[in-house]
Protein backbone atom coordinates (compact mmCIF):
# COMPACT_ATOMS: atom_id res chain seq x y z
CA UNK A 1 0.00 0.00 0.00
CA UNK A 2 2.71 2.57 0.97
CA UNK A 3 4.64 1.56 -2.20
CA UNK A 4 1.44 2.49 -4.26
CA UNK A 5 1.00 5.87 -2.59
CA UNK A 6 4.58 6.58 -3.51
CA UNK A 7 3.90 6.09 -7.10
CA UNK A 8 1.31 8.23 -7.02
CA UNK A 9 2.80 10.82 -5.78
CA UNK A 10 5.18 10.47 -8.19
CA UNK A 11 2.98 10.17 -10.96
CA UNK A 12 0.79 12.89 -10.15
CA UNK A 13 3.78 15.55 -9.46
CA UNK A 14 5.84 14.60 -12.60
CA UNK A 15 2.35 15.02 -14.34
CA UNK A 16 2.11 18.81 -12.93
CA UNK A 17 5.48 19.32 -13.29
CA UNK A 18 5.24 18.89 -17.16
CA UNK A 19 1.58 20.68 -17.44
CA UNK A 20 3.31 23.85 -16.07
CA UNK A 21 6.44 23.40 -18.24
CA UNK A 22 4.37 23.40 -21.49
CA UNK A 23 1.67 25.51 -20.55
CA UNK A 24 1.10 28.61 -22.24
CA UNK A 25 3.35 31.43 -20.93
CA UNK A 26 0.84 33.95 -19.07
CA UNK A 27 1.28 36.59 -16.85
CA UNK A 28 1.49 35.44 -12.99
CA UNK A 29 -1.02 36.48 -10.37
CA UNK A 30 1.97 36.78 -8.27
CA UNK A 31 4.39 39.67 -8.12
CA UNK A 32 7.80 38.76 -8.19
CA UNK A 33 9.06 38.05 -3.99
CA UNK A 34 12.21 38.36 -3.13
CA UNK A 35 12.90 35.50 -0.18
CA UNK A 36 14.28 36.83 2.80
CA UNK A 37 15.13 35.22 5.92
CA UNK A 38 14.33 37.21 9.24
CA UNK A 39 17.32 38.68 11.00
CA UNK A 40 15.32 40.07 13.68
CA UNK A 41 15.79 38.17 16.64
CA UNK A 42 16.36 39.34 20.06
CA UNK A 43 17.31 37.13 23.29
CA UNK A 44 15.99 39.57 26.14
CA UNK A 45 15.34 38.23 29.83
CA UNK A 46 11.97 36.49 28.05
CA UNK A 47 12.01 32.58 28.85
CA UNK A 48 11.63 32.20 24.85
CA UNK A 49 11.90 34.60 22.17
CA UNK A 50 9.21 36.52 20.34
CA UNK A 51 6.65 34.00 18.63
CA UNK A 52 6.84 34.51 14.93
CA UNK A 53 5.32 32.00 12.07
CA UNK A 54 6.96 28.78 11.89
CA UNK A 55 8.98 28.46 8.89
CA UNK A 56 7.62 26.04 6.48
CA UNK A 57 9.84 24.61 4.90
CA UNK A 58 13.01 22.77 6.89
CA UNK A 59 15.69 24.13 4.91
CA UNK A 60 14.48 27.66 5.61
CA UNK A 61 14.06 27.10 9.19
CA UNK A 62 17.67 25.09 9.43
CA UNK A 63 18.90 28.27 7.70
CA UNK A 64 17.13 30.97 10.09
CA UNK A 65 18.31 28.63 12.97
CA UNK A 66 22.45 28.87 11.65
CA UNK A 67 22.10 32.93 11.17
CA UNK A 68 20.42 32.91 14.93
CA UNK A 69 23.00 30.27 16.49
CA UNK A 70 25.51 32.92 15.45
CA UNK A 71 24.14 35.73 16.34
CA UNK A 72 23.38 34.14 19.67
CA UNK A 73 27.13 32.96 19.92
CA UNK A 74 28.32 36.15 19.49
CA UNK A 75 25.97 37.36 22.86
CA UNK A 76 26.97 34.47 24.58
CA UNK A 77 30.46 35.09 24.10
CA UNK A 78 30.23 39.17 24.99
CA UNK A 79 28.39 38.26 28.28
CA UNK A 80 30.54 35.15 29.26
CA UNK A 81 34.06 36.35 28.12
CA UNK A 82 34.14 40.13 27.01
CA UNK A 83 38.28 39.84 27.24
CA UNK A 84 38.02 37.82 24.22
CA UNK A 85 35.58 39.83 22.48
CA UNK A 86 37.45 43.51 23.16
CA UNK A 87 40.24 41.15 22.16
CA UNK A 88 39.34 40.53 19.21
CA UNK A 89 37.64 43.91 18.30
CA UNK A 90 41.13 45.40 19.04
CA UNK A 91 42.96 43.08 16.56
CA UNK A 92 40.46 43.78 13.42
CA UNK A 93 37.97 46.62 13.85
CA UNK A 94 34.87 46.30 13.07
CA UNK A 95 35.84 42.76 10.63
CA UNK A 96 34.23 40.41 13.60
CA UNK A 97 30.48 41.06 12.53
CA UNK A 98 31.30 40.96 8.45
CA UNK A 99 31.15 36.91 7.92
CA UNK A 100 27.91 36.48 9.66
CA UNK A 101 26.45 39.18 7.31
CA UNK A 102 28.00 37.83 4.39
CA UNK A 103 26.63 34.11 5.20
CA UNK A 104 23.12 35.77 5.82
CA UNK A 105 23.17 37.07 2.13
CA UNK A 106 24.87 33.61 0.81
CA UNK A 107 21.66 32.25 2.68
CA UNK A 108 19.26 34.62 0.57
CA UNK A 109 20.88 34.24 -2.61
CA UNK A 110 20.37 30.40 -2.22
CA UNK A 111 16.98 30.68 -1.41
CA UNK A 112 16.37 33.53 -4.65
CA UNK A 113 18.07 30.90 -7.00
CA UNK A 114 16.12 28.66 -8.80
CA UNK A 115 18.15 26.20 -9.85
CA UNK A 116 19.27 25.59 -6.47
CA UNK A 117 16.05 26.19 -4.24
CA UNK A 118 12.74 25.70 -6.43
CA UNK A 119 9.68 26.58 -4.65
CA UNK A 120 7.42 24.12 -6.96
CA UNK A 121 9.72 21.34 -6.72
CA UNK A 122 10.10 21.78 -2.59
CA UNK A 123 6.11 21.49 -2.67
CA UNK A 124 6.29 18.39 -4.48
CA UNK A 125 8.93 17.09 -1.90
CA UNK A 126 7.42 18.38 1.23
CA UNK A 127 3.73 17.80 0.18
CA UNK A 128 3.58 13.53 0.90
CA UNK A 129 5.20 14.40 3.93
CA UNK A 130 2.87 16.32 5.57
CA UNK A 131 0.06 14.64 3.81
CA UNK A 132 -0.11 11.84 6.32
CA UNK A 133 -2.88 11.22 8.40
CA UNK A 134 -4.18 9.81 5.71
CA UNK A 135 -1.94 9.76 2.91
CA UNK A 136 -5.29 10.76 0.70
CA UNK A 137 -3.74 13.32 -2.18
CA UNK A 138 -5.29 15.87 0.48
CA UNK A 139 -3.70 18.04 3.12
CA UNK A 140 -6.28 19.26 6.01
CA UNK A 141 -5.74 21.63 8.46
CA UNK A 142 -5.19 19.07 10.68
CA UNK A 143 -2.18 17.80 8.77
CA UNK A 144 -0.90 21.04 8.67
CA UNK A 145 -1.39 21.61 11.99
CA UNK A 146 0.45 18.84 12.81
CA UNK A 147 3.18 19.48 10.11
CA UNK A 148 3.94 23.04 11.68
CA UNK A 149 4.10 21.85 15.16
CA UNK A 150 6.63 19.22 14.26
CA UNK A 151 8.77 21.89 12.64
CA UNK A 152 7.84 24.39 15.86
CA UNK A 153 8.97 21.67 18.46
CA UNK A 154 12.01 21.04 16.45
CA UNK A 155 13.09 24.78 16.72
CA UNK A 156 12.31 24.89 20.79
CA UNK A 157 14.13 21.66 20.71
CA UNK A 158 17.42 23.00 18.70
CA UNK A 159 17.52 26.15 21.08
CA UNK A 160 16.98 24.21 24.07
CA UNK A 161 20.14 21.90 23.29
CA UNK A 162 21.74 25.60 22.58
CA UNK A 163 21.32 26.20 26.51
CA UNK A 164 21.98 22.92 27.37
CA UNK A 165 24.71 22.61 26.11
CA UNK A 166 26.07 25.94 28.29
CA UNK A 167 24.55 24.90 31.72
CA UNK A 168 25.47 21.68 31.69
CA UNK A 169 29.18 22.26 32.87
CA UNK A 170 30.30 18.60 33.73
CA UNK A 171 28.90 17.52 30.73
CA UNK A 172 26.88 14.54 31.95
CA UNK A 173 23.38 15.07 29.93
CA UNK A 174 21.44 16.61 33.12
CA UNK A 175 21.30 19.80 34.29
CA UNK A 176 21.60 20.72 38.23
CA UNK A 177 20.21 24.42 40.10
CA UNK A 178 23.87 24.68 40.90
CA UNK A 179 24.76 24.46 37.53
CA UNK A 180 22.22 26.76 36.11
CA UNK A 181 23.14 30.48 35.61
CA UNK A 182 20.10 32.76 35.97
CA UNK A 183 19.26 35.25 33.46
CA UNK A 184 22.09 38.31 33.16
CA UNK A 185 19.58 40.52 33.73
CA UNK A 186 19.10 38.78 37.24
CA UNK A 187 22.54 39.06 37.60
CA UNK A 188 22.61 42.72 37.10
CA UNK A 189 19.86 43.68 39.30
CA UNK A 190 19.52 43.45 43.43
CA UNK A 191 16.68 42.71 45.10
CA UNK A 192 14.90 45.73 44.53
CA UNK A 193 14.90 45.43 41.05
CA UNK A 194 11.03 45.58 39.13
CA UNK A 195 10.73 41.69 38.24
CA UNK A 196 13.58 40.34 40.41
CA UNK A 197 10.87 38.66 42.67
CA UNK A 198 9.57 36.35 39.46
CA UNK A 199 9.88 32.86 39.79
CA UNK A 200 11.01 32.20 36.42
CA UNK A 201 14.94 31.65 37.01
CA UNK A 202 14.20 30.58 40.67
CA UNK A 203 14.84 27.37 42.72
CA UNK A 204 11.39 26.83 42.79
CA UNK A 205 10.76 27.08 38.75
CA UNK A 206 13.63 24.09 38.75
CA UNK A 207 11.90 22.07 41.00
CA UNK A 208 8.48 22.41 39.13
CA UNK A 209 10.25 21.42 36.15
CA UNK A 210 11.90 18.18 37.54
CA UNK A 211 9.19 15.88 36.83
CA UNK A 212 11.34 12.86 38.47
CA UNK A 213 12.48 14.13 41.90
CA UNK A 214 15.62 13.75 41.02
CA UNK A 215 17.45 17.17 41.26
CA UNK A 216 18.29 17.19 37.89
CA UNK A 217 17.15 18.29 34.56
CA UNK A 218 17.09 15.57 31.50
CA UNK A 219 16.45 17.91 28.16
CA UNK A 220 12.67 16.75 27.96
CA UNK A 221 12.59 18.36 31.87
CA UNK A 222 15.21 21.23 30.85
CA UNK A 223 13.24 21.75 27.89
CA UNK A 224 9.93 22.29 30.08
CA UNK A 225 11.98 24.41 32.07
CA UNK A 226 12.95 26.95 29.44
CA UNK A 227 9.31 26.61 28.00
CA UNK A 228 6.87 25.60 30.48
CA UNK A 229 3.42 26.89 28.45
CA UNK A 230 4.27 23.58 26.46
CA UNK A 231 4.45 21.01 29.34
CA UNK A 232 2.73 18.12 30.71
CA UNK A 233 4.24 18.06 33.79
CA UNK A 234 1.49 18.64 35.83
CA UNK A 235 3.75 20.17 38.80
CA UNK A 236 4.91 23.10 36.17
CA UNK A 237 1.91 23.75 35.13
CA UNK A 238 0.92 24.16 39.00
CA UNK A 239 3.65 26.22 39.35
CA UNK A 240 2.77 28.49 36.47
CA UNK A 241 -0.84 28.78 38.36
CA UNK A 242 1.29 30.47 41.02
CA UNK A 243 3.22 32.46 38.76
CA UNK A 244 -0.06 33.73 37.29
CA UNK A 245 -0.86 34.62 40.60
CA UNK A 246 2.15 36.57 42.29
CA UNK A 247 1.77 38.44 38.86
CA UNK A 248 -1.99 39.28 39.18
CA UNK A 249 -2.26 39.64 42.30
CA UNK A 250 -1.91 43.73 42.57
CA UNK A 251 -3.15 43.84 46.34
CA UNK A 252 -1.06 40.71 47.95
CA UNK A 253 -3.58 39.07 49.66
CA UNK A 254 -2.65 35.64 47.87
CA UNK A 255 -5.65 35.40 45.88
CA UNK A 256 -6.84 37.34 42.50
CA UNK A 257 -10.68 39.21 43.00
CA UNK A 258 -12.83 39.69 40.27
CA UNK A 259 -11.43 43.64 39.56
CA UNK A 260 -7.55 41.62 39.30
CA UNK A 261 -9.33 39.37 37.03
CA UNK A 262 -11.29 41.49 34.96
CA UNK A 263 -8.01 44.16 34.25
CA UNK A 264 -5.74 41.20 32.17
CA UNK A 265 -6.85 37.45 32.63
CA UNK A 266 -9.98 37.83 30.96
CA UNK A 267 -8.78 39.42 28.23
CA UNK A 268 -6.36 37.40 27.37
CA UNK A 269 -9.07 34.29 27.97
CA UNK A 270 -11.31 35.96 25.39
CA UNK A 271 -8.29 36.58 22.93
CA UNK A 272 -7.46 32.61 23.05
CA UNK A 273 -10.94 32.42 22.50
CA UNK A 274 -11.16 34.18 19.09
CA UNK A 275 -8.06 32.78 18.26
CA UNK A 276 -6.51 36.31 17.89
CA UNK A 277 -3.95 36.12 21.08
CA UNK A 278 -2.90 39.88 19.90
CA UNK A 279 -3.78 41.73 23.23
CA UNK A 280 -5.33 44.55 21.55
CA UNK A 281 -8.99 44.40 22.84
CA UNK A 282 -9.75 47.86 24.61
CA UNK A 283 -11.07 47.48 28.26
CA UNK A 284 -14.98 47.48 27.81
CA UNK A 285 -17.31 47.85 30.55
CA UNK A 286 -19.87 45.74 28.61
CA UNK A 287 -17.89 42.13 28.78
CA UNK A 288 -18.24 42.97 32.54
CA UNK A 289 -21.18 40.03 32.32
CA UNK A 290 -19.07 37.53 30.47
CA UNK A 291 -16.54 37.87 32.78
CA UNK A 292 -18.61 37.66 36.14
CA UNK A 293 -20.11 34.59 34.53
CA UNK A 294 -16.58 32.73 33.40
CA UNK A 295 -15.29 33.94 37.17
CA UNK A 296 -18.12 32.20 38.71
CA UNK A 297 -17.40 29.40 37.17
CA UNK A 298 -13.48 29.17 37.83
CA UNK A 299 -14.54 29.99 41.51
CA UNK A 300 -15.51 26.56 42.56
CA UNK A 301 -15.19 27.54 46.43
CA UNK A 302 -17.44 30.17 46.01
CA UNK A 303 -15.25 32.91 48.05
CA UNK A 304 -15.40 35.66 45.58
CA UNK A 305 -11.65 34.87 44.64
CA UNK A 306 -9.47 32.61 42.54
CA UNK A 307 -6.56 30.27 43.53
CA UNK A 308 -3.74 29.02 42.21
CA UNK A 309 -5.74 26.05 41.72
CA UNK A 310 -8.67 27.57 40.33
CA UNK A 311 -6.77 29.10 37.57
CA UNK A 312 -5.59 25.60 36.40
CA UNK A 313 -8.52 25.77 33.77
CA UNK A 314 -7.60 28.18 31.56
CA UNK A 315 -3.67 28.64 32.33
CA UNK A 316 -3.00 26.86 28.70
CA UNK A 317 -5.57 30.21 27.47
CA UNK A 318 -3.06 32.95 29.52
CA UNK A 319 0.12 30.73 28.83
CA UNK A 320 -1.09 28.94 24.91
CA UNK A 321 1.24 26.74 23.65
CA UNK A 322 2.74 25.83 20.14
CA UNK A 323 0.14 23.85 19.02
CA UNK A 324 -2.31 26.81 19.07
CA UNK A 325 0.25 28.44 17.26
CA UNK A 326 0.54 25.75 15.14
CA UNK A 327 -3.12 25.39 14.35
CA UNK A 328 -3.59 29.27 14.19
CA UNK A 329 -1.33 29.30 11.20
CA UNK A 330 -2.57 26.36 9.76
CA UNK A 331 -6.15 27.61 9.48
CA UNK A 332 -5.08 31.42 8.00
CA UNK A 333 -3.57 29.75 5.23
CA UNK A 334 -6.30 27.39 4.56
CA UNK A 335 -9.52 29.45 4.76
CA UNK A 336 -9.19 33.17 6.32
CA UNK A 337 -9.82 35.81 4.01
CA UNK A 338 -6.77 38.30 3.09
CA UNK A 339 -6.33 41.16 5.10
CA UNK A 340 -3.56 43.57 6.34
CA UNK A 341 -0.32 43.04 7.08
CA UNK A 342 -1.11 44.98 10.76
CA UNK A 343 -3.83 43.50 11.87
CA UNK A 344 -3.39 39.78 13.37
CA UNK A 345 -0.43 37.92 14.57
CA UNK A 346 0.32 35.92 11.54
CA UNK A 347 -0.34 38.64 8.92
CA UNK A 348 1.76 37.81 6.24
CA UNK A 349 0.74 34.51 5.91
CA UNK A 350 -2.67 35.79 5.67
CA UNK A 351 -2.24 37.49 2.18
CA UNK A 352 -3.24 34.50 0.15
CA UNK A 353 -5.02 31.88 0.58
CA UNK A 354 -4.60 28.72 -1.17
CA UNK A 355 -7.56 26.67 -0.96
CA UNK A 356 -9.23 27.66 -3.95
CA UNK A 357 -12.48 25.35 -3.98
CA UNK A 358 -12.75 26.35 -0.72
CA UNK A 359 -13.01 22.64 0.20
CA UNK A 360 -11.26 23.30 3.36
CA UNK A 361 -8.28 21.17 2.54
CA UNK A 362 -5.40 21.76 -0.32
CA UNK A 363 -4.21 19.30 -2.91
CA UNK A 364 -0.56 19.63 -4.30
CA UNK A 365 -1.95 21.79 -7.23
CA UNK A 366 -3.32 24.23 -5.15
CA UNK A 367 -0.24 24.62 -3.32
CA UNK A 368 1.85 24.95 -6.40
CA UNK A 369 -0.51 27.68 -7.38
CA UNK A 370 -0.28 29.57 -4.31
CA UNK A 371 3.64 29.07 -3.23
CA UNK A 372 3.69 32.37 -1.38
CA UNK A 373 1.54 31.34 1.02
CA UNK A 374 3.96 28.87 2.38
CA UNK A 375 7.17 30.77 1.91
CA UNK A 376 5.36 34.22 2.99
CA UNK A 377 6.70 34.61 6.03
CA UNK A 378 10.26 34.58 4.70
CA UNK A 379 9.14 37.23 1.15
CA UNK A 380 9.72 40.65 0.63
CA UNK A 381 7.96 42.62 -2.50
CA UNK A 382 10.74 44.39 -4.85
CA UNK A 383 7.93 47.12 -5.12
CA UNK A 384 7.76 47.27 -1.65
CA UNK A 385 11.09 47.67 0.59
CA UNK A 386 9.59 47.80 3.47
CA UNK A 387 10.31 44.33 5.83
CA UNK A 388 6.86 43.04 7.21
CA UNK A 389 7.22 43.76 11.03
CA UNK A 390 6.72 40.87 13.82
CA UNK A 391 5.48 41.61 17.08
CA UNK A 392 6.37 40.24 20.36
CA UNK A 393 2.96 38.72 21.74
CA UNK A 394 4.13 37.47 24.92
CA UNK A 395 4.46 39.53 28.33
């Protein structure tokens, strides 16, 4: 059976491959897009970095993820050892930052080339492989919700090695509290400091995130650790109820009221809920009713305020994780209408869509007719030179 399906495929891409070969030349619905991989990432005191699209295609991401290793090298190296780095500034100014630049545009010019990186033929590749669950000549937004998680958890996975790979000092696989450096921002701060009270780099953070007992962190644990909206580990996501707290809870009696609530939580449980996650709902008196009604029922004790405990029911809404993400994108490029660049979270992969039957799935020709939709988060119009702007949705 899988041998059959294989042929298929192969059949039925070779046969578009030579329909759009000796088609009729006409013009293209598509202006010419220059590929362009993002160079704006920033490693702050955040436990992960800003959430942009996933890249869909795993020789853009692998390339995105080289640039950022060495860009995040190069901050490693001026926090950890600044000798070396004056050092080396001294011996050839201003040369250290040229290679990674030049790289970055070897990178693009790869991508631009197509007789080295064909958008048709990577559709043709790619498409059986995410066109799994069944293998049907169909992908669904399920499939593709599954197809950008895998490449999402793959990314969280290669950066989490990255800071393995520094905490673990005696290089035995785990990770110890002893071994972990906090954030340099913690490092540069006292006690005083706004945010220096947060749990996040804390003792008590580690200890959520060893799922074992054991005092130590394998890179499943250590990968919780550095991301805990995506765990399972139902003591993180306990702890995160706490976090939620301490951070809501403007009056310090231990426990969020409804006015705590209303100003933050519920919006953001109401964003999750319309799938926009963008934080840009005004405060409106009249969700006052929706939100006495969705406190009610988080307040199963009936005191007029929320625990830790009672929060557990929508912390995956304050805190989402990649596969809402994941399925976010995957349903804006199946069936959401086009719309500006400025207004949602994944706007440039909203400016096509490539279900054209509006079946609500995509066959391979409807991909290959709509390429940009796929690669849009990495294009760049030659009539426009503006870059498409991402924005940080996380607090």
């Amino acid at each position: 059976m899988g041998k059959v399906s294989i042929l298929i495929y192969i059949t039925v891409a070779v046969l578009i491959l030579f329909l759009i070969s000796y088609s009729p030349s006409k013009p293209s619905n598509h202006r010419h897009r220059r590929l362009k991989l993002r160079s704006n990432f920033t490693f702050s005191h955040q436990v992960r970095p800003p959430h942009d699209p996933v890249p869909f295609d795993p020789i853009v991401a692998d390339l995105e993820l080289r640039r950022e290793d060495r860009h995040w090298e190069r901050q490693y190296m001026e926090h950890a050892h600044p000798e070396l780095v004056q050092h080396e500034s001294d011996s050839a100014p201003g040369a250290e930052s040229q290679p990674e630049w030049e790289d970055f545009a070897d990178a693009e010019d790869y991508l631009n080339d197509e007789e080295r990186f064909n958008v048709t033929d990577r559709l043709v590749v790619l498409f059986p492989r995410i066109d799994a669950d069944p293998a049907d000549g169909f992908v669904t937004e399920h499939e593709l919700t599954q197809w950008n998680l895998q490449q999402a958890e793959r990314e969280v996975m290669h950066r989490t090695q990255r800071e393995m790979d520094v905490h673990d000092k005696n290089k035995d696989g785990f990770v110890s509290f002893a071994e972990y450096e906090p954030p340099s921002w913690v490092l540069n701060a006292d006690n005083t400091s706004f945010g220096y009270d947060m749990g996040w780099w804390k003792e008590e953070h580690f200890n959520a995130s060893d799922a074992d007992g054991d005092g130590l962190l394998n890179i499943t644990e250590f990968n919780d650790f550095l991301h805990p909206a995506d765990t399972k580990n139902p003591k993180l996501l306990q702890w995160l109820c706490k976090e939620e707290l301490r951070e809501r809870d403007t009056d310090k009696d231990g426990k969020v009221n409804f006015k705590e609530f209303f100003h933050g939580l519920f919006d953001m449980v109401r964003n999750y809920d319309e799938e926009g996650h963008n934080s840009s709902h005004q405060f409106d008196d009249s969700m006052e009713g929706p939100a006495k009604k969705l406190f009610a029922q988080l307040d199963k004790d009936g005191d007029g305020y929320l625990s830790d405990v009672e929060l557990l029911p929508v912390i995956g809404k304050l805190h989402p994780s990649e596969s809402y993400y994941a399925k976010q994108q995957a349903d804006y490029i199946i069936s959401q209408e086009p719309c500006s660049a400025s207004s949602v979270n994944f706007a440039p992969v909203l400016l096509y869509r490539a279900d054209a039957d509006k079946d609500g799935r995509l066959t391979l020709a409807e991909m290959i007719d709509n390429p940009y939709v796929f690669y849009s988060a990495i294009f760049n119009d030659d009539e426009d030179e503006d870059d498409y702007e991402y924005h940080d949705e996380f607090r």
